[in-house]
Protein backbone atom coordinates (compact mmCIF):
# COMPACT_ATOMS: atom_id res chain seq x y z
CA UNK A 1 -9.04 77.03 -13.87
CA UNK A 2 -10.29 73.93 -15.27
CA UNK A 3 -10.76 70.98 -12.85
CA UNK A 4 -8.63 67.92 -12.21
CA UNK A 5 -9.07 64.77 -13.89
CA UNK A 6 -8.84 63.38 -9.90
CA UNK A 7 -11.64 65.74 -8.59
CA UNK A 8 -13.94 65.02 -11.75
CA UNK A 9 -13.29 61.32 -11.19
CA UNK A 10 -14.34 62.03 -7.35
CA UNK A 11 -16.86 64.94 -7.29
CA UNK A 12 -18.65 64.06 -10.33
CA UNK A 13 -18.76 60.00 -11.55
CA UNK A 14 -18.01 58.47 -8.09
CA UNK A 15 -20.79 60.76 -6.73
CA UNK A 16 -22.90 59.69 -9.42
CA UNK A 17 -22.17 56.07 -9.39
CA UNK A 18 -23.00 55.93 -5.06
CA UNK A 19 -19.67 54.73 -4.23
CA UNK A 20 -17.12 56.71 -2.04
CA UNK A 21 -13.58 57.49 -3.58
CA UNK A 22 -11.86 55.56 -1.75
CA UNK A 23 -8.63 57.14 0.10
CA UNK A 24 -5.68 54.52 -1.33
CA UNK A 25 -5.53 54.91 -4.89
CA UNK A 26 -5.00 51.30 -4.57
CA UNK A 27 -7.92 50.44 -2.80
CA UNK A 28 -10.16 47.96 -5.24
CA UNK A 29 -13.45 48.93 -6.11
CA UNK A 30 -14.81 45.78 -5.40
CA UNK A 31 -14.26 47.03 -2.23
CA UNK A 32 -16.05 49.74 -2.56
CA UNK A 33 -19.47 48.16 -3.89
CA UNK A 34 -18.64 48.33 -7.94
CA UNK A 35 -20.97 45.69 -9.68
CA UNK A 36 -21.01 44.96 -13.05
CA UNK A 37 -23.82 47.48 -13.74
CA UNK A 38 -21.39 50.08 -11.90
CA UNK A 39 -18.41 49.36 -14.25
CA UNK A 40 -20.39 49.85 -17.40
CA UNK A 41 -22.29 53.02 -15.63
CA UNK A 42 -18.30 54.49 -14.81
CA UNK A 43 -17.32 53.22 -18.08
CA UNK A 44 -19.99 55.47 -19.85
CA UNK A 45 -19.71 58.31 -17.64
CA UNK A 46 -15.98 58.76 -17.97
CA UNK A 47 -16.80 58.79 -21.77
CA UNK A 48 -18.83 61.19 -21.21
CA UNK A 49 -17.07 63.30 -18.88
CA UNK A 50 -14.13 63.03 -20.24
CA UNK A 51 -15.30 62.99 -23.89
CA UNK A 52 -13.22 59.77 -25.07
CA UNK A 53 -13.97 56.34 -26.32
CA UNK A 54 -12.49 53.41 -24.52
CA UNK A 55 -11.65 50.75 -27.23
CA UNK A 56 -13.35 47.26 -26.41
CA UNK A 57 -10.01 45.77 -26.42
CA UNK A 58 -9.54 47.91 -22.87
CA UNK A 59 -12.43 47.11 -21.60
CA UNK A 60 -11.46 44.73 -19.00
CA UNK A 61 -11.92 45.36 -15.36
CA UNK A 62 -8.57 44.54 -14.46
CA UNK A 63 -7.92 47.72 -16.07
CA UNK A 64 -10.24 49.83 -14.12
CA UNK A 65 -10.28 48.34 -10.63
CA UNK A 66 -8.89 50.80 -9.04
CA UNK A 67 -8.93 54.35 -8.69
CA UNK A 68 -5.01 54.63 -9.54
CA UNK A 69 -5.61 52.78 -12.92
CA UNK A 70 -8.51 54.86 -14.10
CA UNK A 71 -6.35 57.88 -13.39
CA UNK A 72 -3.69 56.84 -15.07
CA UNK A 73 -5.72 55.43 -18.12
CA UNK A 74 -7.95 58.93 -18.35
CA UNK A 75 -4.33 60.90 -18.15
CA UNK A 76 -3.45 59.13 -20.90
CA UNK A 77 -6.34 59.33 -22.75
CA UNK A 78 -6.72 63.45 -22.52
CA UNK A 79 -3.10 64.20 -23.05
């Protein structure tokens, strides 16, 4: 069985990035010690994990502050 977009996201680029996945989904990563370098390291990794591109147009942090928005973005990305 392959694993879950949600335990990828938390076992693999959170874990990488430093930062603990936080327990709301709401819970901004701001919060959580994101810094600029951080959203362009999660940025690439979910690329890379994922194996997407994220148009320039989306990247915006609004989009991404949270770790409810980036599963909801990367489930519809790999649909």
């Amino acid at each position: 069985m392959s694993k879950s977009i949600e335990s990828i996201l938390r076992d693999e680029i959170f874990a990488e990035l430093d930062i603990e996945y936080p327990e709301g989904r709401d819970t901004r990563l701001l919060d959580q010690g994101i810094d600029s370098v951080g959203f362009i390291k999660l940025i690439v990794l979910m690329e890379s994990k994922f194996n997407i591109s994220i148009p320039d147009e989306d990247l915006l942090f609004e989009n991404f502050s949270t770790a409810g928005l980036i599963l909801n973005y990367l489930t519809e990305k790999t649909l």
